[in-house]
C-alpha atoms as a PDB file:
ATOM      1  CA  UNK A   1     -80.581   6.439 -10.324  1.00  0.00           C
ATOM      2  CA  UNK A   2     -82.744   4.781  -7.528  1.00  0.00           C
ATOM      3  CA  UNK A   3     -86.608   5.284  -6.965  1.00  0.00           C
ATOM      4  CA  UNK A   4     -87.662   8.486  -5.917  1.00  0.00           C
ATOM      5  CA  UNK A   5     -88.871   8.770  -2.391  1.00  0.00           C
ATOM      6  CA  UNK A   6     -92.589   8.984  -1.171  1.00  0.00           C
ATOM      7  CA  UNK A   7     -93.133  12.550  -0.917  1.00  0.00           C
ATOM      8  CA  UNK A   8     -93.852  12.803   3.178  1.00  0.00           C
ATOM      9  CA  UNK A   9     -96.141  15.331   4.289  1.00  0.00           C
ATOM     10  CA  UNK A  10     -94.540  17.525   7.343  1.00  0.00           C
ATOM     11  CA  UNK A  11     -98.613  18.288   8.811  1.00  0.00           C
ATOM     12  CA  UNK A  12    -101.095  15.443   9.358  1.00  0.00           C
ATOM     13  CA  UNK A  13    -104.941  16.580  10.328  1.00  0.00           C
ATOM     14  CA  UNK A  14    -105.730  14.983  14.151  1.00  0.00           C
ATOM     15  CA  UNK A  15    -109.076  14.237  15.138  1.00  0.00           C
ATOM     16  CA  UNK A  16    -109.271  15.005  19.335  1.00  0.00           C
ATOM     17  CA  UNK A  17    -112.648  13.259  21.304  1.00  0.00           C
ATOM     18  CA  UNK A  18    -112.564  13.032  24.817  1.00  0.00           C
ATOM     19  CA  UNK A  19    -114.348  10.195  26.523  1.00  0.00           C
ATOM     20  CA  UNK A  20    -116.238  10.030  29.272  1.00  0.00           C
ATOM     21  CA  UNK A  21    -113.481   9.567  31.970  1.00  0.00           C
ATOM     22  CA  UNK A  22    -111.779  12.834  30.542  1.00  0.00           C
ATOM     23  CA  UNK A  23    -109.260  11.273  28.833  1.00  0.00           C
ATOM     24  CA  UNK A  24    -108.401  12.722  25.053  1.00  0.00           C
ATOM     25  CA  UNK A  25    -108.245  10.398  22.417  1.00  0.00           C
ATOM     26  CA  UNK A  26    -106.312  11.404  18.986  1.00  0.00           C
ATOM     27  CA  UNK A  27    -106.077   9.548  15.867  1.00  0.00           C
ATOM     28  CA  UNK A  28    -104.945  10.628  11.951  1.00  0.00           C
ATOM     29  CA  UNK A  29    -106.833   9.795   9.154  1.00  0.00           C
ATOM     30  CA  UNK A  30    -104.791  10.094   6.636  1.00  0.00           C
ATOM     31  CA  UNK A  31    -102.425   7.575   8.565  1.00  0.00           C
ATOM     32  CA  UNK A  32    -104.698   4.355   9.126  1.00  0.00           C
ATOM     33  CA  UNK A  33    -104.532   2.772  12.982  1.00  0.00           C
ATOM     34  CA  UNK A  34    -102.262   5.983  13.714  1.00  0.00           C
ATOM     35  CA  UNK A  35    -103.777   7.030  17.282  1.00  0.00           C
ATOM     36  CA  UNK A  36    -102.391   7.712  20.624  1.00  0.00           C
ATOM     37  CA  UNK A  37    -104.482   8.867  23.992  1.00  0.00           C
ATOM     38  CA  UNK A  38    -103.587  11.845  26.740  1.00  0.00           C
ATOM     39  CA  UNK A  39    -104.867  13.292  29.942  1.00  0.00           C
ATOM     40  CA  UNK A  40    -104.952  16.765  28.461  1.00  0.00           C
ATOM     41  CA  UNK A  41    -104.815  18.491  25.195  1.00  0.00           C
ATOM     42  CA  UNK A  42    -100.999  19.241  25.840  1.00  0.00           C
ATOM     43  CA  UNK A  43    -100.214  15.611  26.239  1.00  0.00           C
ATOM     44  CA  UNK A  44    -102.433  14.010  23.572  1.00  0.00           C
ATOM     45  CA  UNK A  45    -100.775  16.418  20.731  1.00  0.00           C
ATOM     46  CA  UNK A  46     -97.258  15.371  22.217  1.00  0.00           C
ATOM     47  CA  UNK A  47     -98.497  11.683  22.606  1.00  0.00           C
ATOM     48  CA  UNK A  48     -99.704  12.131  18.621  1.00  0.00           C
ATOM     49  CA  UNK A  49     -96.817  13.728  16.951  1.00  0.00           C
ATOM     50  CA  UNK A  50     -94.774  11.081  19.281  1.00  0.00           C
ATOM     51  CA  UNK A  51     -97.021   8.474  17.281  1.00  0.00           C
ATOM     52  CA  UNK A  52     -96.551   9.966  14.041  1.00  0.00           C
ATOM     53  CA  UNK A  53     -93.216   9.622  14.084  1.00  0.00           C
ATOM     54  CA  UNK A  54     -92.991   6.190  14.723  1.00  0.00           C
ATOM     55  CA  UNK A  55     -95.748   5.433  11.964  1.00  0.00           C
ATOM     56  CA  UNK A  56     -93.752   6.986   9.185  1.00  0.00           C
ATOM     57  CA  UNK A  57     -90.841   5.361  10.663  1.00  0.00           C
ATOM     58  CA  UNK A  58     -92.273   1.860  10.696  1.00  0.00           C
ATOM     59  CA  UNK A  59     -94.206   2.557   7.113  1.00  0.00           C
ATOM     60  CA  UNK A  60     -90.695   3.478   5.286  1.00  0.00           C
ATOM     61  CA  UNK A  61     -92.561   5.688   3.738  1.00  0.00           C
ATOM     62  CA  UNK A  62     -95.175   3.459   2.527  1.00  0.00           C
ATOM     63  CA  UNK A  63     -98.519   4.398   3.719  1.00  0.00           C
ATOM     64  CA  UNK A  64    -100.576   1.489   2.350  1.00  0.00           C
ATOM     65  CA  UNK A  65    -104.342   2.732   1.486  1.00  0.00           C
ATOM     66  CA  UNK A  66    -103.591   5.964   2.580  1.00  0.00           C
ATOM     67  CA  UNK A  67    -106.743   8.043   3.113  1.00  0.00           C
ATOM     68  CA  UNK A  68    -107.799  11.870   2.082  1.00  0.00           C
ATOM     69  CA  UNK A  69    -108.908  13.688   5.270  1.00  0.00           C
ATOM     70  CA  UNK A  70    -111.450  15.457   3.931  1.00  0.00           C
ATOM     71  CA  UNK A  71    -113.030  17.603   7.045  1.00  0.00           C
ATOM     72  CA  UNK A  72    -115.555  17.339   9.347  1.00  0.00           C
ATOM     73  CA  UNK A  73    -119.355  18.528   8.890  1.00  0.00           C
ATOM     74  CA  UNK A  74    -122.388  19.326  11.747  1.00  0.00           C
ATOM     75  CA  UNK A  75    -125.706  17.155  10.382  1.00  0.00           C
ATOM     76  CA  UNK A  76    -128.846  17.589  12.373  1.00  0.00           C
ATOM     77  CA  UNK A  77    -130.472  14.775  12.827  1.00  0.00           C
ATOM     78  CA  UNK A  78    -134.416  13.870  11.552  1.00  0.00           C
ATOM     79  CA  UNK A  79    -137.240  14.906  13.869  1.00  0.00           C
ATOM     80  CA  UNK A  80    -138.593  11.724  15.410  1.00  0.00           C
ATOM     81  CA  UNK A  81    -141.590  10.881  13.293  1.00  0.00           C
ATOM     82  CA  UNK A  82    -144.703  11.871  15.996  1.00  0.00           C
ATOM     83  CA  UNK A  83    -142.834  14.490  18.256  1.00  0.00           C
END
């Protein structure tokens, strides 16, 4: 009997920002240095499942330090002191 495969998740969370030329930026979190650029939303999901791909197929599996996405949260930031 051989090893048992890495269990490979079929959905990764994508964080989207857009920078200030318009250009969408996309990276995975649970996939360290996974990221991939577009110049619309259409593009930078193809561009990042394109990328995906090719991480899983370059890791073998193996996601070394794999990381938890765990969400994202709104904080307000501190009135300046003397406002």
């Amino acid at each position: 009997m051989g090893m048992p495969q890495a269990k490979r998740t079929s959905e990764y969370d994508v964080v989207i920002e857009q920078d200030e030329d318009g250009i969408y930026i996309a990276h995975v979190p649970e996939l360290p240095g996974c990221h991939t650029q577009g110049d619309s939303l259409e593009e930078v999901m193809e561009n990042v499942s394109e990328a995906i791909a090719l991480y899983l197929e370059h890791a073998k599996g193996r996601i070394e330090n794999p990381l938890k996405f765990v969400g994202v949260r709104r904080v307000r930031s501190p009135e300046k002191a003397g406002a």
